[in-house]
Protein backbone atom coordinates (compact mmCIF):
# COMPACT_ATOMS: atom_id res chain seq x y z
CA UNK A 1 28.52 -7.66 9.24
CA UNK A 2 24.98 -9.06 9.01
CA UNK A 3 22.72 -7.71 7.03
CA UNK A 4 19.62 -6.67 8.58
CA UNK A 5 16.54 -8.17 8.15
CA UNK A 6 13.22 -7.42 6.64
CA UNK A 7 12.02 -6.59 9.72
CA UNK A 8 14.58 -4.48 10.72
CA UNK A 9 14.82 -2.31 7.99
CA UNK A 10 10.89 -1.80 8.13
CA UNK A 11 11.58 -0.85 11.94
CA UNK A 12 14.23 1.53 10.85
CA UNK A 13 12.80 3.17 7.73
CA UNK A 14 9.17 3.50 9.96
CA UNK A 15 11.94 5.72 12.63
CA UNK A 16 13.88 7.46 9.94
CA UNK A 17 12.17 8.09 6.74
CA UNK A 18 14.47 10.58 5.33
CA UNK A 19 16.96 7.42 4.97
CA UNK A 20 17.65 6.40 1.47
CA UNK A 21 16.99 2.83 0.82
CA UNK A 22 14.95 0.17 -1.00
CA UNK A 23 12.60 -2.66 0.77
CA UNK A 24 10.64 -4.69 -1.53
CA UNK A 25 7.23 -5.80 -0.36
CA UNK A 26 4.02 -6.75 -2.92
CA UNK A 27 0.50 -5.12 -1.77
CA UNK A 28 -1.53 -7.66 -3.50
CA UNK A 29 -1.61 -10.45 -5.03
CA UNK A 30 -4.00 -12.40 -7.17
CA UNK A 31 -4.83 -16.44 -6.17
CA UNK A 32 -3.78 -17.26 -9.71
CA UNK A 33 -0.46 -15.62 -9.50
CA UNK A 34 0.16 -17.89 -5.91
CA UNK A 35 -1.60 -21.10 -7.64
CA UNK A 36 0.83 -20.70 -10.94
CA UNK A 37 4.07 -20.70 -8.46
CA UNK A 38 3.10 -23.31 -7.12
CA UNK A 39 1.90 -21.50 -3.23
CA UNK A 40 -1.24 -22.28 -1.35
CA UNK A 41 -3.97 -19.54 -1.92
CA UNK A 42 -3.86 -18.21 1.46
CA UNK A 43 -1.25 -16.32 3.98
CA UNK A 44 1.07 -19.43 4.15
CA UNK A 45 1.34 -18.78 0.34
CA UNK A 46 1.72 -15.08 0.73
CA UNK A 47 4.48 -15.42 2.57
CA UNK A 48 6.65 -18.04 0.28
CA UNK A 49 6.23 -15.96 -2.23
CA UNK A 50 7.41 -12.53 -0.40
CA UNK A 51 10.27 -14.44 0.70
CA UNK A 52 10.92 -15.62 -2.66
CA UNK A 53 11.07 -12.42 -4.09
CA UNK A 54 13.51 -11.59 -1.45
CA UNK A 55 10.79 -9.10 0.28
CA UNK A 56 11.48 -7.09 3.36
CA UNK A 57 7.61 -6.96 4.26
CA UNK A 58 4.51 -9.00 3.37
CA UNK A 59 1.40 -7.47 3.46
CA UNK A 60 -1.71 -9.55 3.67
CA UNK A 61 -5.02 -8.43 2.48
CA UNK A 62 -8.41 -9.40 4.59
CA UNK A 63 -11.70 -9.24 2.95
CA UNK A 64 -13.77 -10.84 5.62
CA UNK A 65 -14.07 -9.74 8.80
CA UNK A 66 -10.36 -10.00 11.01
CA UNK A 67 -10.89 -11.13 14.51
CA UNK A 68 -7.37 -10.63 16.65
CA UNK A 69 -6.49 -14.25 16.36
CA UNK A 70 -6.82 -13.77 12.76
CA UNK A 71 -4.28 -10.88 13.20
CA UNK A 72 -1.62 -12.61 15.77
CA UNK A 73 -1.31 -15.00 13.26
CA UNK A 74 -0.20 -12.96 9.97
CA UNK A 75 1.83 -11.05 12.38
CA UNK A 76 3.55 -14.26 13.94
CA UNK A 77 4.06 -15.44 9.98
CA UNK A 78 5.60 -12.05 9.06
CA UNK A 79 7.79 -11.84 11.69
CA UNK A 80 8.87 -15.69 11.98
CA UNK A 81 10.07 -15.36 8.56
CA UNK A 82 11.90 -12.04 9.18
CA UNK A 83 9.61 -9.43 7.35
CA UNK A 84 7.64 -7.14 8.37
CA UNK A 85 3.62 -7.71 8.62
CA UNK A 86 1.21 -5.14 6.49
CA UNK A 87 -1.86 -5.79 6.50
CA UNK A 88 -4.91 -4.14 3.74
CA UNK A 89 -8.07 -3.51 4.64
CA UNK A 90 -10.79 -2.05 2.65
CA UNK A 91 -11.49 1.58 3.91
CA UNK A 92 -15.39 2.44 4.45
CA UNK A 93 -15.72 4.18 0.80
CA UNK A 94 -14.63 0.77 -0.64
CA UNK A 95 -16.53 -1.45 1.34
CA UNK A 96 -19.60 0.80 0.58
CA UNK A 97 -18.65 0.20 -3.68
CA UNK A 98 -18.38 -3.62 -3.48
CA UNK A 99 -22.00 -4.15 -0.94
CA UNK A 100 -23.76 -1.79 -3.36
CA UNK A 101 -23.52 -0.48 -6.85
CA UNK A 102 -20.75 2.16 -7.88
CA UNK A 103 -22.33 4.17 -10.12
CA UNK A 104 -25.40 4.61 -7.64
CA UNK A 105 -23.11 5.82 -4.85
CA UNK A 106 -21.76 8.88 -7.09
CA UNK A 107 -25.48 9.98 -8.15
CA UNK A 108 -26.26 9.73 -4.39
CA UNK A 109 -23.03 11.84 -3.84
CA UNK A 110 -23.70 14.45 -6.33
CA UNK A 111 -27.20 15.42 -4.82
CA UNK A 112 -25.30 15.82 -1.87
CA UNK A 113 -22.86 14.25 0.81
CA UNK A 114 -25.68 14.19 3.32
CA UNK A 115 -27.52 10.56 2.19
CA UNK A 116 -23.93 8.71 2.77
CA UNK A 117 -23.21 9.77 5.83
CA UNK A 118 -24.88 7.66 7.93
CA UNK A 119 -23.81 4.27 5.75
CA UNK A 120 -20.06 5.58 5.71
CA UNK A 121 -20.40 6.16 9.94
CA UNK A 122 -21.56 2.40 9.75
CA UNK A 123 -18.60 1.27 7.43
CA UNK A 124 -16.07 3.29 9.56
CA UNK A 125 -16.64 1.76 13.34
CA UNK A 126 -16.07 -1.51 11.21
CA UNK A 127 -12.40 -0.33 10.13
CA UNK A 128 -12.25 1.17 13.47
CA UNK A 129 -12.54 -2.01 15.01
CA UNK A 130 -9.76 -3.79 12.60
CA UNK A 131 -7.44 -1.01 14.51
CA UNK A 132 -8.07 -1.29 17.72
CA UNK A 133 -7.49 -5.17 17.23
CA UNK A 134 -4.43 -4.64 15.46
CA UNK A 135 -2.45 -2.46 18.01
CA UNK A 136 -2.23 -5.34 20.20
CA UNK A 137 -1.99 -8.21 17.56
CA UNK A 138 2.12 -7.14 16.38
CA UNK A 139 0.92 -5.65 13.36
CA UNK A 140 3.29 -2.95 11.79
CA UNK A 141 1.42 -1.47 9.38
CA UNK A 142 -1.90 -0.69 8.37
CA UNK A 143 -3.32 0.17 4.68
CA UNK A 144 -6.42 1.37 4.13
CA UNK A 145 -7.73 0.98 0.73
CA UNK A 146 -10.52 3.14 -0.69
CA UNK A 147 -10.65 3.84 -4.55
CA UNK A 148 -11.31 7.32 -4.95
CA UNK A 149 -10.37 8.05 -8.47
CA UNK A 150 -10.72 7.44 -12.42
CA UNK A 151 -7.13 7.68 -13.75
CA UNK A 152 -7.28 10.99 -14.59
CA UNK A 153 -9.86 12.66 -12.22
CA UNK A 154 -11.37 12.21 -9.09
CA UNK A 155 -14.75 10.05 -8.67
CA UNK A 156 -16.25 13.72 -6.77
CA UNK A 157 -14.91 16.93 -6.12
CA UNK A 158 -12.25 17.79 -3.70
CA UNK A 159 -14.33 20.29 -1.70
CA UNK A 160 -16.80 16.79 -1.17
CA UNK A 161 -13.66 14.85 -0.26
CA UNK A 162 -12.80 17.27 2.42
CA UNK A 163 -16.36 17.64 3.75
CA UNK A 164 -17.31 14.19 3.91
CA UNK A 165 -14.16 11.40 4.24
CA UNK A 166 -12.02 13.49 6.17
CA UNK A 167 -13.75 13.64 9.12
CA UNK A 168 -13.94 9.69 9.18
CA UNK A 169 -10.37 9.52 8.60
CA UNK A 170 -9.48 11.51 10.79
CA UNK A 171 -11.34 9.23 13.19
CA UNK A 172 -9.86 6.48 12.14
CA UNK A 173 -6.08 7.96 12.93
CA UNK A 174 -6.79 8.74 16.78
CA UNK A 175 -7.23 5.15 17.61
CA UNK A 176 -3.39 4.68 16.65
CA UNK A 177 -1.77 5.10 20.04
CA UNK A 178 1.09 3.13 19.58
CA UNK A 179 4.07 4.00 17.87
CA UNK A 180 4.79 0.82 16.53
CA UNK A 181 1.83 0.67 14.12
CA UNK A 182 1.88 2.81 11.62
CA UNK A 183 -1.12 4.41 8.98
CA UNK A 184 -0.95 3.96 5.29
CA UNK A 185 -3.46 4.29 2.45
CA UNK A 186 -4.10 3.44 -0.86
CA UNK A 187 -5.92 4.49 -3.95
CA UNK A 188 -5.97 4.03 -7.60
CA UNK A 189 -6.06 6.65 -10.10
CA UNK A 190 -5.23 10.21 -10.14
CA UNK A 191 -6.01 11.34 -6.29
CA UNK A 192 -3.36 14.61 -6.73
CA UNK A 193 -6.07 17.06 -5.78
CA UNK A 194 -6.48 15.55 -1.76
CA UNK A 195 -3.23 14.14 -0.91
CA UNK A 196 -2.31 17.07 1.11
CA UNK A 197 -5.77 16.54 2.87
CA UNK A 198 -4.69 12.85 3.41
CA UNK A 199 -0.98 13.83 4.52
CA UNK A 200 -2.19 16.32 7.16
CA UNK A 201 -4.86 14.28 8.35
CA UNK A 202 -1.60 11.81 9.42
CA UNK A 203 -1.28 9.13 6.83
CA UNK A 204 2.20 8.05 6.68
CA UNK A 205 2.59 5.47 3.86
CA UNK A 206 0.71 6.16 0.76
CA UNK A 207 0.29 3.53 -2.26
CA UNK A 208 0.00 5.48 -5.32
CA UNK A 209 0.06 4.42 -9.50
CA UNK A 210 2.69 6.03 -10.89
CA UNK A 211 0.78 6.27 -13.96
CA UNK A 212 -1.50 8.56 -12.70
CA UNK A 213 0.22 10.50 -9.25
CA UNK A 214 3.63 12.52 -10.01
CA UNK A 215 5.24 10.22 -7.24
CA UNK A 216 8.81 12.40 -6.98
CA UNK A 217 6.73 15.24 -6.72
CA UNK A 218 4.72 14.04 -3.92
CA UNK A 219 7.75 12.75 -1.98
CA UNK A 220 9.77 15.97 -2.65
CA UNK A 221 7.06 18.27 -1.36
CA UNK A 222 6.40 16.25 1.65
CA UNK A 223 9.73 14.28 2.60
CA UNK A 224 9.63 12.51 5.88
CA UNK A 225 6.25 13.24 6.37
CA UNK A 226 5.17 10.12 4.07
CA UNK A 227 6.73 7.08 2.77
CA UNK A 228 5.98 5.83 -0.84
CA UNK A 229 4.53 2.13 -1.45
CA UNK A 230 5.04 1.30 -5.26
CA UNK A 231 7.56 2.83 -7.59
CA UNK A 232 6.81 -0.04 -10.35
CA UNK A 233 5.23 0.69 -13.49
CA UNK A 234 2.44 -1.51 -15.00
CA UNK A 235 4.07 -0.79 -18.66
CA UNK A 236 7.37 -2.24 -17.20
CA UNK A 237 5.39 -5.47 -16.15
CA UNK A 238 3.49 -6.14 -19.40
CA UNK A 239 7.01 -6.31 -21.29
CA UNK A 240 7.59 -9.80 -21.44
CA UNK A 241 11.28 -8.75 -22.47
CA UNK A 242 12.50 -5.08 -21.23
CA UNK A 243 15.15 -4.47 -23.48
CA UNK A 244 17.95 -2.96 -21.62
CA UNK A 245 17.21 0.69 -22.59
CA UNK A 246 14.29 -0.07 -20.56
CA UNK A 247 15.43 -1.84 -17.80
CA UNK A 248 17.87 1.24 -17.28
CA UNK A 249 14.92 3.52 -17.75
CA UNK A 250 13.18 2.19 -14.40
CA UNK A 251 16.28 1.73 -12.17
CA UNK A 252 16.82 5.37 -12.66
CA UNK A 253 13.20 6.00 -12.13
CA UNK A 254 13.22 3.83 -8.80
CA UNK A 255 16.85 5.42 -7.78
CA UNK A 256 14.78 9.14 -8.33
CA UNK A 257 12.36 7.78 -6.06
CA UNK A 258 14.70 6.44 -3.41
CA UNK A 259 17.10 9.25 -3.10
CA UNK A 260 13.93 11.19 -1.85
CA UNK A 261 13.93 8.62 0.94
CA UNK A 262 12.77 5.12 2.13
CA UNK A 263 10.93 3.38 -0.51
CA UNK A 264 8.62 0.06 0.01
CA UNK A 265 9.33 -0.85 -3.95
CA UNK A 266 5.89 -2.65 -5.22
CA UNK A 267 3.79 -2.60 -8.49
CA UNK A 268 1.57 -0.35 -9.03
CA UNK A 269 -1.13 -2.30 -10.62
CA UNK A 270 -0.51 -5.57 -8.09
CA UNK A 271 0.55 -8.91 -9.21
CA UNK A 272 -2.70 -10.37 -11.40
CA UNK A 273 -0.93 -11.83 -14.13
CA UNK A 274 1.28 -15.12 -13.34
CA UNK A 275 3.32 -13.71 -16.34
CA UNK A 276 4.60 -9.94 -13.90
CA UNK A 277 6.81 -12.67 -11.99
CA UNK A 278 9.71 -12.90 -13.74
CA UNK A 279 10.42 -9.39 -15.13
CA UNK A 280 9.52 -8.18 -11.29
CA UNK A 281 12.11 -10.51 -9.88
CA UNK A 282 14.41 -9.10 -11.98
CA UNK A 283 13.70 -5.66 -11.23
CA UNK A 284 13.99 -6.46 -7.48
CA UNK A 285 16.98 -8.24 -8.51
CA UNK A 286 18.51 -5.23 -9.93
CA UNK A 287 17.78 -3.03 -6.80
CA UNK A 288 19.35 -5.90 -4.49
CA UNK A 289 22.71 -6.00 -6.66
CA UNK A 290 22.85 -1.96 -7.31
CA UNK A 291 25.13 0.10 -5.08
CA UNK A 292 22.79 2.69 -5.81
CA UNK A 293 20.45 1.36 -3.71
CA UNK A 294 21.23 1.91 -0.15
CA UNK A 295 19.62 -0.22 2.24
């Protein structure tokens, strides 16, 4: 029998989510990491190296402003190779932190949520209109990034979470009308406190560090609800030779993960060392070969 595509198995895990099994598929990627295997810096290169590392979906991620050509074209990529097209887009909190200054965004927050609100409503028709492009462009899956958290706290409190993103998140999920495109979203450090807030506002994908988010946790308490995006330690990474005890230690950790259902298996911390390459082939490697791993 032949074995199903990338693009496939995104199709089916999307459907059935309670379904055991492993796709591969990189969030991000730094230029240096594309430029030292020997890939163009740009989507072309994306996509040699997802299909090098025998990925079932390449994500893409857009800084600039996407127009739907733009779009049609990562999906047509994606798909033309067999995978399955994510795309990453920088969620209004995030865009806010990179046009002005971090720190000065938190001492506007903690006098009050009030101040932001009119920037963030700015920042969010922008992401709005990313989606609307995308449901007709063949995109599969959308990932909002917005860093939230230091790795062991949130940046605020969870009652200013509530108060003042959910409402533009939640605006944000009723443009998705189509079935076909799904909602993911992404944070670094330890955002425990509002992932129910984030599940039952109707993000299906989340991409968490397992450094700082009890991931089997999360899956077990929630089950088809969300899908899991990561699964890969940074520790496991920086070892430029896992000794077997190790490499044992993270298949079972990735088989935990995957018996709790579909799992996109990426790093946590992204690719931005050239050096990752070769122990996360391997790990991939190991999924691929293990019966474990269904899928």
């Amino acid at each position: 029998m032949k074995k199903p595509r990338g693009l496939e198995k995104l199709t089916e895990l999307i459907s059935s989510p309670d379904k055991p099994f492993v796709l591969p598929g990189e969030i991000w990627v730094a230029p240096e990491v594309l430029k030292a295997a020997g890939f163009s810096q740009g989507p072309e290169g994306m996509l040699q190296l997802a299909s090098t590392l025998g990925a079932s979906i390449c994500f893409f991620h857009w800084a600039r402003p996407l127009t739907l050509s733009d779009l049609v074209e990562l999906s047509e990529l994606a798909h033309g190779a067999g995978m399955g097209c994510g795309v990453s887009i920088d969620g209004p909190f995030q865009r806010l932190s990179q046009e002005r200054d971090l720190l000065a965004l938190l001492e506007e927050l903690g006098k009050g949520p009030q101040g932001l609100r009119p920037l963030l409503t700015e920042e969010t028709e922008k992401v709005a209109e990313t989606i609307r492009l995308a449901e007709d462009s063949g995109t599969d899956l959308i990932l909002i990034c917005d860093d939230l958290a230091y790795s062991r706290s949130l940046y605020f409190s969870p009652a200013i979470f509530r108060e003042l993103f959910i409402p533009f998140y939640s605006t944000l999920m009723r443009l998705i009308s189509k079935k076909n495109l799904v909602f993911g979203w992404h944070s670094d450090g330890d955002v425990s406190p509002i992932l129910a807030d984030l599940v039952n506002c109707g993000f299906r994908f989340f991409s968490l560090e397992s450094e700082c988010v009890d991931l089997s946790n999360f899956k077990r308490t929630y089950g088809s609800r969300i899908t899991l995006i990561g699964g890969i330690r940074t520790a496991w990474l920086t070892q430029e030779v896992p000794d077997l005890a190790k490499e044992m230690e993270y298949q079972e950790e990735i088989r935990t993960l995957a018996r709790e259902g579909g799992l996109i298996l990426a790093s946590s911390c992204g690719l931005y060392d050239p050096k990752f390459l070769p122990t996360l082939k391997k790990i991939y490697g190991a999924v691929e070969k293990s019966k474990d791993f269904i899928g």
